[in-house]
N, C-alpha and C. Protein backbone atom coordinates (compact mmCIF):
# COMPACT_ATOMS: atom_id res chain seq x y z
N UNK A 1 65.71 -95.14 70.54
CA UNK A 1 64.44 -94.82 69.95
C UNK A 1 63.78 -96.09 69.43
N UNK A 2 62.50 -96.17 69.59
CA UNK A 2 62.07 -97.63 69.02
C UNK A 2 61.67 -97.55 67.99
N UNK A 3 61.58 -98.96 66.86
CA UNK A 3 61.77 -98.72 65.88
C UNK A 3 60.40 -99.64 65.64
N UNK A 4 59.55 -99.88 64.57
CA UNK A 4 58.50 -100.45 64.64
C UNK A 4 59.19 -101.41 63.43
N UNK A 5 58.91 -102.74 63.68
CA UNK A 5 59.79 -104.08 62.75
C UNK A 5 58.29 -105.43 62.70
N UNK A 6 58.67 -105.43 61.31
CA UNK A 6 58.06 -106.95 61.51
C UNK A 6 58.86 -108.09 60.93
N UNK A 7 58.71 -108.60 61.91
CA UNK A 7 59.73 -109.54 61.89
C UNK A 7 58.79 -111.41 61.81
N UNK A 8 59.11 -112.26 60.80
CA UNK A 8 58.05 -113.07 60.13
C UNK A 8 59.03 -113.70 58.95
N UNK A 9 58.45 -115.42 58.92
CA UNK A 9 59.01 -116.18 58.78
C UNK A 9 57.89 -116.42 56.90
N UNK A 10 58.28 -116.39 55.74
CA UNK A 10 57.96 -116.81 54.57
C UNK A 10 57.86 -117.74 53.77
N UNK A 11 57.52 -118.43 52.96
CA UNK A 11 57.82 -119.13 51.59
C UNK A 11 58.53 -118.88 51.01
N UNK A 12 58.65 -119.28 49.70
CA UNK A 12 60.10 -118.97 49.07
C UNK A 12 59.33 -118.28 48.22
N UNK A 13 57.81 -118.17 48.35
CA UNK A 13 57.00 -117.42 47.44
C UNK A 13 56.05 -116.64 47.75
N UNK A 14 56.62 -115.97 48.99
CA UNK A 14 55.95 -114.57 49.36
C UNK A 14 54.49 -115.17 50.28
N UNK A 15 54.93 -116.56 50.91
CA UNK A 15 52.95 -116.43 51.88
C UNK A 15 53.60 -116.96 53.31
N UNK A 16 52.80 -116.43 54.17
CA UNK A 16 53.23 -116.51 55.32
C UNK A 16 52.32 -118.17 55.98
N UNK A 17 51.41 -117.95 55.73
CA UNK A 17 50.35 -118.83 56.31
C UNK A 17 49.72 -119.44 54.75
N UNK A 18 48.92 -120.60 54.75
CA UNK A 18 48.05 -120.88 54.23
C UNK A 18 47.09 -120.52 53.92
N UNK A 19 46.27 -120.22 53.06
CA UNK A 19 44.42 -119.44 52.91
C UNK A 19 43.42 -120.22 53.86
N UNK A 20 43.58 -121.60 54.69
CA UNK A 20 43.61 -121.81 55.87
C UNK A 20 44.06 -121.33 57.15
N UNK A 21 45.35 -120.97 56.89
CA UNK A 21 46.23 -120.57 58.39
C UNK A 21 47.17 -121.88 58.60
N UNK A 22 46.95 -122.43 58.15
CA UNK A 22 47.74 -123.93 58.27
C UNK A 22 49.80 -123.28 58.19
N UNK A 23 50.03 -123.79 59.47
CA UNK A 23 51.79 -123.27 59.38
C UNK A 23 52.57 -124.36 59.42
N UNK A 24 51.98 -125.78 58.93
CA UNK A 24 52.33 -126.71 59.11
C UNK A 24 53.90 -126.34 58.17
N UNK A 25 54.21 -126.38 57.51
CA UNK A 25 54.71 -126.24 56.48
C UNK A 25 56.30 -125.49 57.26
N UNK A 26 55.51 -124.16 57.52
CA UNK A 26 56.28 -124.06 58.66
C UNK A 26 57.29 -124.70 59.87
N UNK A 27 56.19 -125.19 60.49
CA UNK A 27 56.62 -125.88 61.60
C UNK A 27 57.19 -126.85 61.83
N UNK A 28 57.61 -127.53 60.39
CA UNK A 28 58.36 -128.57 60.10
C UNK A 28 59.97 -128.60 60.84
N UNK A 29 60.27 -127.07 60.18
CA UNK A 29 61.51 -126.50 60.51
C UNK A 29 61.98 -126.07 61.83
N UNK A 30 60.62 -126.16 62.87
CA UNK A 30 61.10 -125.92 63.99
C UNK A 30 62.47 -126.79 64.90
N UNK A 31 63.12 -125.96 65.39
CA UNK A 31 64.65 -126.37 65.99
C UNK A 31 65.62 -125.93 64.76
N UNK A 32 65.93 -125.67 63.62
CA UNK A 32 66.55 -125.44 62.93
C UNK A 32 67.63 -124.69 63.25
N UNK A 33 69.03 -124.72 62.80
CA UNK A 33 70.32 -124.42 63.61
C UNK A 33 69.87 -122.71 63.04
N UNK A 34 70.60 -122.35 64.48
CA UNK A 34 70.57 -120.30 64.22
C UNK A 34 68.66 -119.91 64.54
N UNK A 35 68.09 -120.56 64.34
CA UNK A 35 66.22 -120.14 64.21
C UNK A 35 66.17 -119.74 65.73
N UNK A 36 66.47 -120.50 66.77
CA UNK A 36 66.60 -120.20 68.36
C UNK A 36 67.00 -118.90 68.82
N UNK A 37 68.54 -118.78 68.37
CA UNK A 37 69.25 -117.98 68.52
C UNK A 37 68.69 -116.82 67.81
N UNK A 38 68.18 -116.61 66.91
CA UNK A 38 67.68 -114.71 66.12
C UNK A 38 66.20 -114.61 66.32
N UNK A 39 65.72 -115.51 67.15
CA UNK A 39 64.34 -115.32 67.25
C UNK A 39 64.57 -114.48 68.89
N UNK A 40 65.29 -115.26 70.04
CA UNK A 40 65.80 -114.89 71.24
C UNK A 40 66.41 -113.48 71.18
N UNK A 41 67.10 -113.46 69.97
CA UNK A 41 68.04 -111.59 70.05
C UNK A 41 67.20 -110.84 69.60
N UNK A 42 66.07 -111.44 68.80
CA UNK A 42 64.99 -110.22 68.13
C UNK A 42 64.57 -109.76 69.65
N UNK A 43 63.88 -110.97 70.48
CA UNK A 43 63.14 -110.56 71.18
C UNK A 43 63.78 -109.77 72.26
N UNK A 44 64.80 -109.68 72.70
CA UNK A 44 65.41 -108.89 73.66
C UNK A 44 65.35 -107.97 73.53
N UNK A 45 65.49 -107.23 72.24
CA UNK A 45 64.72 -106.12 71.67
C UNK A 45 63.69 -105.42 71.85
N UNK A 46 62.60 -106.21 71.72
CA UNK A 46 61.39 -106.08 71.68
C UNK A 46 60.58 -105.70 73.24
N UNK A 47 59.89 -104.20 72.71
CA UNK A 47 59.45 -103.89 74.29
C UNK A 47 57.88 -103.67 74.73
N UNK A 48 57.14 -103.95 72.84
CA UNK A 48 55.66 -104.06 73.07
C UNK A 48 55.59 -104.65 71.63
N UNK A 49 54.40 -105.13 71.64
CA UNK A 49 53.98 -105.76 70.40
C UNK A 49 52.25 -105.55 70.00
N UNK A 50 52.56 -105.92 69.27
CA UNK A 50 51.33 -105.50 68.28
C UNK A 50 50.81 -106.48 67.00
N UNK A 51 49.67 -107.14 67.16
CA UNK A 51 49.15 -107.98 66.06
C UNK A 51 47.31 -107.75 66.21
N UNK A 52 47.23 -108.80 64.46
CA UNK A 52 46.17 -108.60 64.11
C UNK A 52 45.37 -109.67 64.93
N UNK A 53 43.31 -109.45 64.97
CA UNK A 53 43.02 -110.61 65.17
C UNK A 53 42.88 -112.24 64.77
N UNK A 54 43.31 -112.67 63.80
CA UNK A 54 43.15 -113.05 63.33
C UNK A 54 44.70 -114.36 63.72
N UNK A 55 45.52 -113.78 64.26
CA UNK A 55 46.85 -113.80 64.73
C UNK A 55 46.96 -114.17 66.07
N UNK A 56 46.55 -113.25 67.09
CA UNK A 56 45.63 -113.32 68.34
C UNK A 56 45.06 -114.42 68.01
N UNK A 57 43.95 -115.03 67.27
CA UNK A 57 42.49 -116.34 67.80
C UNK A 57 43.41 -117.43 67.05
N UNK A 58 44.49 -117.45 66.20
CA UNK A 58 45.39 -118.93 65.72
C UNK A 58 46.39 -119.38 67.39
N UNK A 59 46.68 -118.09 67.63
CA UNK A 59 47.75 -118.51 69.20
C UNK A 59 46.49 -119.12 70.17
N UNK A 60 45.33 -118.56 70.46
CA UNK A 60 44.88 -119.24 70.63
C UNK A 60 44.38 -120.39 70.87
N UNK A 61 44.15 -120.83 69.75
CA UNK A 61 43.47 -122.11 69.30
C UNK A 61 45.12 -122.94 69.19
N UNK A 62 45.95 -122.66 69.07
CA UNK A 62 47.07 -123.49 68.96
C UNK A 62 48.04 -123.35 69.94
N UNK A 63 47.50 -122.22 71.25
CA UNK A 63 48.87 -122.48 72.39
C UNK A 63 47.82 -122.08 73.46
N UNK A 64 46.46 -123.09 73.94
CA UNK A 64 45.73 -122.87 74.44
C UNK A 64 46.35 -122.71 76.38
N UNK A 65 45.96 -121.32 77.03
CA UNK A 65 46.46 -121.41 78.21
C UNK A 65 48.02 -121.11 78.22
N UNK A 66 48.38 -120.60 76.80
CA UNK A 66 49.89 -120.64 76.74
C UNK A 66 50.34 -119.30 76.02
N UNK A 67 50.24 -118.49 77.00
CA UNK A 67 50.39 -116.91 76.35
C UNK A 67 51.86 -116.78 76.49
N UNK A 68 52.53 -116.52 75.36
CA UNK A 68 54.07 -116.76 75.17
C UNK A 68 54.62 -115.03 75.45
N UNK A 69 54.27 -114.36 75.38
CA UNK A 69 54.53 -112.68 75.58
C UNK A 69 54.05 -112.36 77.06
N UNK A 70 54.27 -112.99 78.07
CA UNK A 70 53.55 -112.44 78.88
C UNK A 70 54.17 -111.20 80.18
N UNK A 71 55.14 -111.36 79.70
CA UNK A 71 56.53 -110.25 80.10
C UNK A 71 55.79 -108.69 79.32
N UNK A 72 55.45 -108.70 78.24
CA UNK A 72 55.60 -107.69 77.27
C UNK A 72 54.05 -107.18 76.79
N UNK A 73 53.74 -106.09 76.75
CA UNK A 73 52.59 -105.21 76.81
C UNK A 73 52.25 -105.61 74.74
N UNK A 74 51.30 -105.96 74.83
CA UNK A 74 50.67 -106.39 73.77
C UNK A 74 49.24 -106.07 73.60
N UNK A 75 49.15 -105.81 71.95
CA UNK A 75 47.87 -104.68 71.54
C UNK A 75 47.49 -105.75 70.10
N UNK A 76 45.95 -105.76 70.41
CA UNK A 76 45.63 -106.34 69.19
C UNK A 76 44.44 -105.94 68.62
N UNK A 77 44.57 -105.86 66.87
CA UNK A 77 43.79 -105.35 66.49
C UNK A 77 42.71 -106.08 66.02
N UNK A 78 41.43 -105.88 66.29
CA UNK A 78 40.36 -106.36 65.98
C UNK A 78 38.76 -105.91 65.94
N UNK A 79 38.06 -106.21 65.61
CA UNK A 79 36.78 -105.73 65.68
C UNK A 79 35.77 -107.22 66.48
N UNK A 80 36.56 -108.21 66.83
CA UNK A 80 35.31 -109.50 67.35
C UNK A 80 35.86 -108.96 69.17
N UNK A 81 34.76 -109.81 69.88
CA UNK A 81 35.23 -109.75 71.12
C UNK A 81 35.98 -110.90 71.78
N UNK A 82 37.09 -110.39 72.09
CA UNK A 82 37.87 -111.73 72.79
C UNK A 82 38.17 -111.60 74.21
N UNK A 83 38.66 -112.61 74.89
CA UNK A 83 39.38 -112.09 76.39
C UNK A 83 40.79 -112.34 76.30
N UNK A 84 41.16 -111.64 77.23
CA UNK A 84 42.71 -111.66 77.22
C UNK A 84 43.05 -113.57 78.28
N UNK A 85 44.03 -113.81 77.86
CA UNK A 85 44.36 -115.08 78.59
C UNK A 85 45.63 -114.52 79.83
N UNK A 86 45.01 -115.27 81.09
CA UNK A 86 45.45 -115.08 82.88
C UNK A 86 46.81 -115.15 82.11
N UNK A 87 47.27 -113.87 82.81
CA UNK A 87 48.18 -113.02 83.41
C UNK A 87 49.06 -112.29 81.78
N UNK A 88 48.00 -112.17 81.30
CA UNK A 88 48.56 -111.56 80.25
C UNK A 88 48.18 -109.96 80.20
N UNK A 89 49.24 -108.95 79.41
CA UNK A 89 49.04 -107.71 79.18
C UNK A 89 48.68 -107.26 77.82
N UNK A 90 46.88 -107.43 78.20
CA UNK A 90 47.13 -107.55 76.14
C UNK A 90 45.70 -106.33 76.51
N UNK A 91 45.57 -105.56 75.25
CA UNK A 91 44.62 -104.75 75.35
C UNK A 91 44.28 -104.64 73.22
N UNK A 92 42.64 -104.86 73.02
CA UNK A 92 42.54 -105.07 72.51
C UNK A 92 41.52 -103.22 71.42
N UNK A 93 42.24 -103.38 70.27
CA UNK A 93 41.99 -102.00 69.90
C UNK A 93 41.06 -102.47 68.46
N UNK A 94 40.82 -101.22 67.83
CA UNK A 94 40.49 -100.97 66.73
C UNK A 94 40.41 -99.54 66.05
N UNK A 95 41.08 -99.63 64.37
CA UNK A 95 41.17 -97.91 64.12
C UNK A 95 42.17 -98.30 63.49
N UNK A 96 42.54 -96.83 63.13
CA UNK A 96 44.17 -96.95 62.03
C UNK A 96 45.01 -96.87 63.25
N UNK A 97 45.91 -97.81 62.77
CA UNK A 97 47.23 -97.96 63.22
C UNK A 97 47.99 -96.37 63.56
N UNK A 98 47.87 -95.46 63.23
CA UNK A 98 48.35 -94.22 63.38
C UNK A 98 47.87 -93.41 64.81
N UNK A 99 46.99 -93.86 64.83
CA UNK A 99 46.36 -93.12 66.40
C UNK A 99 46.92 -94.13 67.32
N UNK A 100 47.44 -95.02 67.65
CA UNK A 100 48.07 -95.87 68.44
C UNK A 100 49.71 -96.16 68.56
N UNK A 101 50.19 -95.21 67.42
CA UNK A 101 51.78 -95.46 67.57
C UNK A 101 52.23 -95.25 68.59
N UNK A 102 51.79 -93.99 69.20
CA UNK A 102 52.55 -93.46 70.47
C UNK A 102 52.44 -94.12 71.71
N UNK A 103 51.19 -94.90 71.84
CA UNK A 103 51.27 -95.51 72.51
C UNK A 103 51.77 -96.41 72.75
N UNK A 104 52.05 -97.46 71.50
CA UNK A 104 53.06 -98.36 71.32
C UNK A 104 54.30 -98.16 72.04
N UNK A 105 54.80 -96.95 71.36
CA UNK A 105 55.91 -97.01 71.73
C UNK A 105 56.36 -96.69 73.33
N UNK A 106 55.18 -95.83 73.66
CA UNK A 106 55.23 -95.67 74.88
C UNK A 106 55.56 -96.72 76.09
N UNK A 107 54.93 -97.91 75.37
CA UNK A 107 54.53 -98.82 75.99
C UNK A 107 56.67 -99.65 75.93
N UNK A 108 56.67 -99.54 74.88
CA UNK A 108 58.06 -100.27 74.44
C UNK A 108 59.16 -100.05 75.11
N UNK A 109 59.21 -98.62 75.85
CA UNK A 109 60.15 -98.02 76.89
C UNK A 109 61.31 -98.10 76.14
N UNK A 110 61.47 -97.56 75.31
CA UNK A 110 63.05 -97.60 74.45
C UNK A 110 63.44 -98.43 73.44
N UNK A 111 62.51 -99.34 73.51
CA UNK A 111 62.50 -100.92 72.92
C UNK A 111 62.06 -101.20 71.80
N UNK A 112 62.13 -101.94 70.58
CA UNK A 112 61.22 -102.00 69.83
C UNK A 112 59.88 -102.58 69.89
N UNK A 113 59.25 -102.04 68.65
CA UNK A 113 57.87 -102.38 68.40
C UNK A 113 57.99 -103.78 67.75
N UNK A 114 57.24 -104.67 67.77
CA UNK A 114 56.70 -105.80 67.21
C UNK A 114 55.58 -105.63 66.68
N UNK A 115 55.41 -105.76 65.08
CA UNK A 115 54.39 -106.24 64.44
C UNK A 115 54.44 -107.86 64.31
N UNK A 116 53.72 -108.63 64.89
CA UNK A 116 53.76 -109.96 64.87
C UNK A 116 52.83 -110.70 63.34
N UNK A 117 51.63 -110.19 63.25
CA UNK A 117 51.17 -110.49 62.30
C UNK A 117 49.65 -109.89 62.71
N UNK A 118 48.78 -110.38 61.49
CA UNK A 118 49.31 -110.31 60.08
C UNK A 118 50.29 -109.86 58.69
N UNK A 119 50.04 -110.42 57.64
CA UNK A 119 50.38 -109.35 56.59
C UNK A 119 49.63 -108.39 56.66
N UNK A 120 48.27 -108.40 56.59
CA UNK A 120 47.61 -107.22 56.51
C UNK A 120 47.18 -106.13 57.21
N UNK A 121 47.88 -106.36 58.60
CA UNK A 121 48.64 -105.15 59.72
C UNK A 121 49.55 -104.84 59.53
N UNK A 122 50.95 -105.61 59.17
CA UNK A 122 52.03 -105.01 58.67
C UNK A 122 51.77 -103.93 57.35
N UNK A 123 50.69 -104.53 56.33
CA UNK A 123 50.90 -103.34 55.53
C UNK A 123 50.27 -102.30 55.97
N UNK A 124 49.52 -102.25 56.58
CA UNK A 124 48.94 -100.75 56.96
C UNK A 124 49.42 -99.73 57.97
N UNK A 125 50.74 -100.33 58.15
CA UNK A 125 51.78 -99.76 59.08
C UNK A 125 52.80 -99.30 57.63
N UNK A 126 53.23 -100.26 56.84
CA UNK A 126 53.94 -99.99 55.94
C UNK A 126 53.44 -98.84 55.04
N UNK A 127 52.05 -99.06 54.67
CA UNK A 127 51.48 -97.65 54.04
C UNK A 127 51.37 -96.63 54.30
N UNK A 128 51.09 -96.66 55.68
CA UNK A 128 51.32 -95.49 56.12
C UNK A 128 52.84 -94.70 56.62
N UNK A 129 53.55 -95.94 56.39
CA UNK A 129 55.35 -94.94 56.52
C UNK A 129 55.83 -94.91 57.78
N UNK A 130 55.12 -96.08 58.75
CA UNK A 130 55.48 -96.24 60.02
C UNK A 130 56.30 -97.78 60.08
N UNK A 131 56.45 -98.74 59.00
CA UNK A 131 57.27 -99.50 59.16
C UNK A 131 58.89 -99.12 58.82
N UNK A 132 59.67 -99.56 59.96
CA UNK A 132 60.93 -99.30 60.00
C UNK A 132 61.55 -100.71 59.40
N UNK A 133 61.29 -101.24 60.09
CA UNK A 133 62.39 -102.71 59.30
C UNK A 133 61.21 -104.29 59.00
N UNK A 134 62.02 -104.68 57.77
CA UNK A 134 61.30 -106.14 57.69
C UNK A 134 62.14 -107.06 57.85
N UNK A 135 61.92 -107.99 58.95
CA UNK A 135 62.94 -109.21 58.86
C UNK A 135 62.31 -110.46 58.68
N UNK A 136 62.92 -111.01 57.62
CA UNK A 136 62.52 -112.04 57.08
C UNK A 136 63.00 -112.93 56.78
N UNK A 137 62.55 -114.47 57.67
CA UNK A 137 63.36 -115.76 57.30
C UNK A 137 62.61 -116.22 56.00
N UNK A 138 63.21 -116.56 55.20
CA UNK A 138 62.67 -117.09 54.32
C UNK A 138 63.02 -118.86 54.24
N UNK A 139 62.14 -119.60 54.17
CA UNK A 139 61.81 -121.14 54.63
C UNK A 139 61.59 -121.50 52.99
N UNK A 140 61.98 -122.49 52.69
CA UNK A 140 62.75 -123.52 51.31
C UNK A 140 61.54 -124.46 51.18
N UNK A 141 60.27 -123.75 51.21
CA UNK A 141 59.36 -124.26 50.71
C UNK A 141 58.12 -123.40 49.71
N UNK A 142 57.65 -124.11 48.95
CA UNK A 142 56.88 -123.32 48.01
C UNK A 142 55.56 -123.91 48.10
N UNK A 143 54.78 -122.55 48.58
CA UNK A 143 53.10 -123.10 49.22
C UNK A 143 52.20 -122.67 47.39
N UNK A 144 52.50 -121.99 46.87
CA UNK A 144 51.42 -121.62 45.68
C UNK A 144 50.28 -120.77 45.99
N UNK A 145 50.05 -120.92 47.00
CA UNK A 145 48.80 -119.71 47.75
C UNK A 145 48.86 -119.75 49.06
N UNK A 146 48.06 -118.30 49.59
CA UNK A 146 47.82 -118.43 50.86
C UNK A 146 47.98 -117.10 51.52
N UNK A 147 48.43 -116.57 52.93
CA UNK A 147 48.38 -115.21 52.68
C UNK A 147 49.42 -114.44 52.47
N UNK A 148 49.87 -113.50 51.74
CA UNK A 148 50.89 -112.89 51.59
C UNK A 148 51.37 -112.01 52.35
N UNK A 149 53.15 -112.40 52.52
CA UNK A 149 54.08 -111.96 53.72
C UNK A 149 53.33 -110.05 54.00
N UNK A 150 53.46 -109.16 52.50
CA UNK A 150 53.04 -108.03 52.86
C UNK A 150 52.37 -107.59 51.83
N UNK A 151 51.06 -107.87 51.97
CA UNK A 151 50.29 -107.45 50.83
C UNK A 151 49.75 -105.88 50.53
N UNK A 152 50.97 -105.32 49.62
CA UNK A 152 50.93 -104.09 49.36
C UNK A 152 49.97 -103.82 48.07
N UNK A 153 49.58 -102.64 47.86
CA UNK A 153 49.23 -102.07 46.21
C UNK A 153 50.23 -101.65 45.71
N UNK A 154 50.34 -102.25 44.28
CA UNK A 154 52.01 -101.77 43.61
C UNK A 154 53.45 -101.96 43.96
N UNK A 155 54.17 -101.33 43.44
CA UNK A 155 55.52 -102.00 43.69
C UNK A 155 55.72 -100.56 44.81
N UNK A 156 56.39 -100.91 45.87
CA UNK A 156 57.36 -99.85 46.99
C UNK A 156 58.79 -99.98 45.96
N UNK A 157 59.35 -98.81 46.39
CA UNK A 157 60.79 -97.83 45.82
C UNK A 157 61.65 -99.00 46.44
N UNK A 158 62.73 -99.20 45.94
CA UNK A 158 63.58 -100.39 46.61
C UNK A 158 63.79 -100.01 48.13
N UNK A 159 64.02 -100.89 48.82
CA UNK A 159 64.46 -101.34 50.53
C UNK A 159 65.60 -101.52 50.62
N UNK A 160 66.29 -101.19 51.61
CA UNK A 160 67.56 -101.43 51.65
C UNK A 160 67.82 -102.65 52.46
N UNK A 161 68.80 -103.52 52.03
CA UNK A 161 68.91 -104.40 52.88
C UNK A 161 70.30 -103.97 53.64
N UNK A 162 70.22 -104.67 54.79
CA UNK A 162 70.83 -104.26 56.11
C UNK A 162 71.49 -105.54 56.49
N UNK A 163 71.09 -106.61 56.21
CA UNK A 163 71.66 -108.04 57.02
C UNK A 163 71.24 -109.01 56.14
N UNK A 164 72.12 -110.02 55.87
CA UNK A 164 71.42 -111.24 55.86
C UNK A 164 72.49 -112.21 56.36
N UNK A 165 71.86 -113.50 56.12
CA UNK A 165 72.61 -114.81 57.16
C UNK A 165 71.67 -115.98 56.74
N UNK A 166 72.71 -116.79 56.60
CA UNK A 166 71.79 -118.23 56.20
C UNK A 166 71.94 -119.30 57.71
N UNK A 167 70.81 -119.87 57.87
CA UNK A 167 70.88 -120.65 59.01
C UNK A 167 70.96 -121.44 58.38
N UNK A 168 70.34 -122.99 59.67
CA UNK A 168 70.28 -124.37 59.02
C UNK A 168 69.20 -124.46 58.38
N UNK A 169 69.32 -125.58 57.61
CA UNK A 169 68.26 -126.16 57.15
C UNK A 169 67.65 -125.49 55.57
N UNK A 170 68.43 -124.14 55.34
CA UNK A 170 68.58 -123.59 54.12
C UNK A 170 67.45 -122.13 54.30
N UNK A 171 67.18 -122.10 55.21
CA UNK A 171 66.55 -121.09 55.84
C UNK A 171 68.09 -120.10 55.49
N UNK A 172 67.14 -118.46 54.91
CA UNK A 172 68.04 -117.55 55.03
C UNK A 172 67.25 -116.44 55.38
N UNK A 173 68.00 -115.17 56.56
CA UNK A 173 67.41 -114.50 57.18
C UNK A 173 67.53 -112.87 56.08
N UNK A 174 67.11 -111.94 56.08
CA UNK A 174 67.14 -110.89 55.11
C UNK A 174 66.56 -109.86 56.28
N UNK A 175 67.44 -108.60 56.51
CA UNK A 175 66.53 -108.04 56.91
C UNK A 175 66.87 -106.59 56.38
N UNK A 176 65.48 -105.84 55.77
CA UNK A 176 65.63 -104.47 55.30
C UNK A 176 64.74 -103.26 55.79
N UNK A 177 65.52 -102.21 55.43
CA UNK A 177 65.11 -100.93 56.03
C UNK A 177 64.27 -100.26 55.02
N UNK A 178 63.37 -99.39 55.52
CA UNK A 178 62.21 -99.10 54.69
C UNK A 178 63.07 -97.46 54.74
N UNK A 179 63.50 -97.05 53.78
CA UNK A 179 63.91 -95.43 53.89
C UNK A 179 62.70 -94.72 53.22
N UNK A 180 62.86 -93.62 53.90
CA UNK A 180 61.80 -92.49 53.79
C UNK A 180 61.18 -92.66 52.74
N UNK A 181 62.10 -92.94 51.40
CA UNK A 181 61.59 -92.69 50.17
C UNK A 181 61.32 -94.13 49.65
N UNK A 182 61.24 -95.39 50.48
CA UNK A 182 60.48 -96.92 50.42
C UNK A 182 59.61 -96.98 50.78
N UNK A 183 59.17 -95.83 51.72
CA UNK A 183 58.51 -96.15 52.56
C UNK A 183 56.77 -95.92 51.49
N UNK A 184 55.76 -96.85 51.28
CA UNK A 184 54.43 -96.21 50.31
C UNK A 184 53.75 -94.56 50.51
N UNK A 185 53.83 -94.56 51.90
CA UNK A 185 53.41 -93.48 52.36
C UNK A 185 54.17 -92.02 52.35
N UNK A 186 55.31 -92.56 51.83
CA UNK A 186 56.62 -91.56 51.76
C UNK A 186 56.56 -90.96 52.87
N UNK A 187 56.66 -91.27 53.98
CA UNK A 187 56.82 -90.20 55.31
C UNK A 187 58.27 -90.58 55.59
C-alpha cells in the first residue's frame, strides 16, 4: 500500500531553505558518508511524486535541462504557467491536495508517494491527515530564518519515531510516523 512521506533534509533549527531559497548551506554537505546510500533506498521506494511550485521553478533554475525524476510520474502544484522539461512525466495541478490523492497513488503502483517540497505542501497534506511519514536529515547547521521544514498551526499530538541513524559529517536521519491521533486532521 503506498504510503505518502516527506522526506527532506533541515537545520538544526527547523528551516529547510533560506527566505531566499538559498541551499547553499545545504549543499556544502553534499557526498557525506550514508547521504548516497538513504537517499538511493528512499528512492527505490518511491513510485510518484509530488511538489510545490515554487520547488518545481528552484530545480529549474538550478538543474537546467536536468530533470532528475524522469523514470517517475510527477505532479506539481501551482497556480503560474510552466512547461514540463523533454522527456519528463510531470503534470501540473492546482486545488487541495485531497482531490488528487488517488491519483497519486494510482500513479505510484504500490510504491510510495513523495512529497518533495515545499514545507507548505507537506503541511497541507499533514493537515489534512494524509501524511504518513516524515523523514528527516537533520544538517549541523543553524540558519536563524528561512522557510520552515513543516509549517504547522499549533503543536501536533506527539509522532512516533520509527528510525534513526547518524551519518557522516554529523548529519542524523529521524524518521516518524504520523498516527491517526498525530495526525492535525485526526483522520
Amino acid at each position: 500500500m503506498s504510503r505518502i512521506q516527506y522526506f527532506v533534509a533541515s537545520s538544526l533549527d527547523g528551516f529547510i531553505a533560506t527566505s531566499t531559497d538559498d541551499l547553499g548551506w545545504l549543499l556544502q554537505f553534499d557526498g557525506f558518508e550514508g547521504g548516497k546510500e538513504s537517499y538511493e533506498s528512499f528512492m527505490d521506494g518511491v513510485g510518484c511524486i509530488v511538489m510545490g511550485g515554487e520547488t518545481f521553478a528552484w530545480l529549474m533554475k538550478h538543474e537546467p535541462g536536468n530533470w532528475p525524476y524522469t523514470s517517475t510520474p510527477s505532479y506539481v502544484f501551482t497556480r503560474h504557467e510552466y512547461a514540463a522539461p523533454p522527456g519528463a512525466d510531470v503534470t501540473f495541478i492546482r486545488g487541495d491536495v485531497r482531490e488528487f490523492v488517488q491519483d497519486f497513488k494510482d500513479d505510484a503502483r504500490g510504491k510510495n508517494v513523495w512529497v518533495v517540497g515545499g514545507g507548505n505542501l507537506a503541511a497541507q497534506f499533514a493537515e489534512t491527515g494524509l501524511l504518513d511519514e516524515l523523514i528527516v536529515s537533520i544538517i549541523p547547521v543553524v540558519l536563524g530564518n528561512g522557510k520552515r521544514l513543516l509549517p504547522l498551526e499549533g503543536p501536533t499530538p506527539p509522532l512516533q519515531l520509527t528510525d534513526s541513524r547518524t551519518l557522516g559529517r554529523g548529519v542524523v536521519e529521524l524518521r516518524y510516523g504520523f498516527s491517526p491521533a498525530a495526525r492535525p486532521g485526526g483522520a
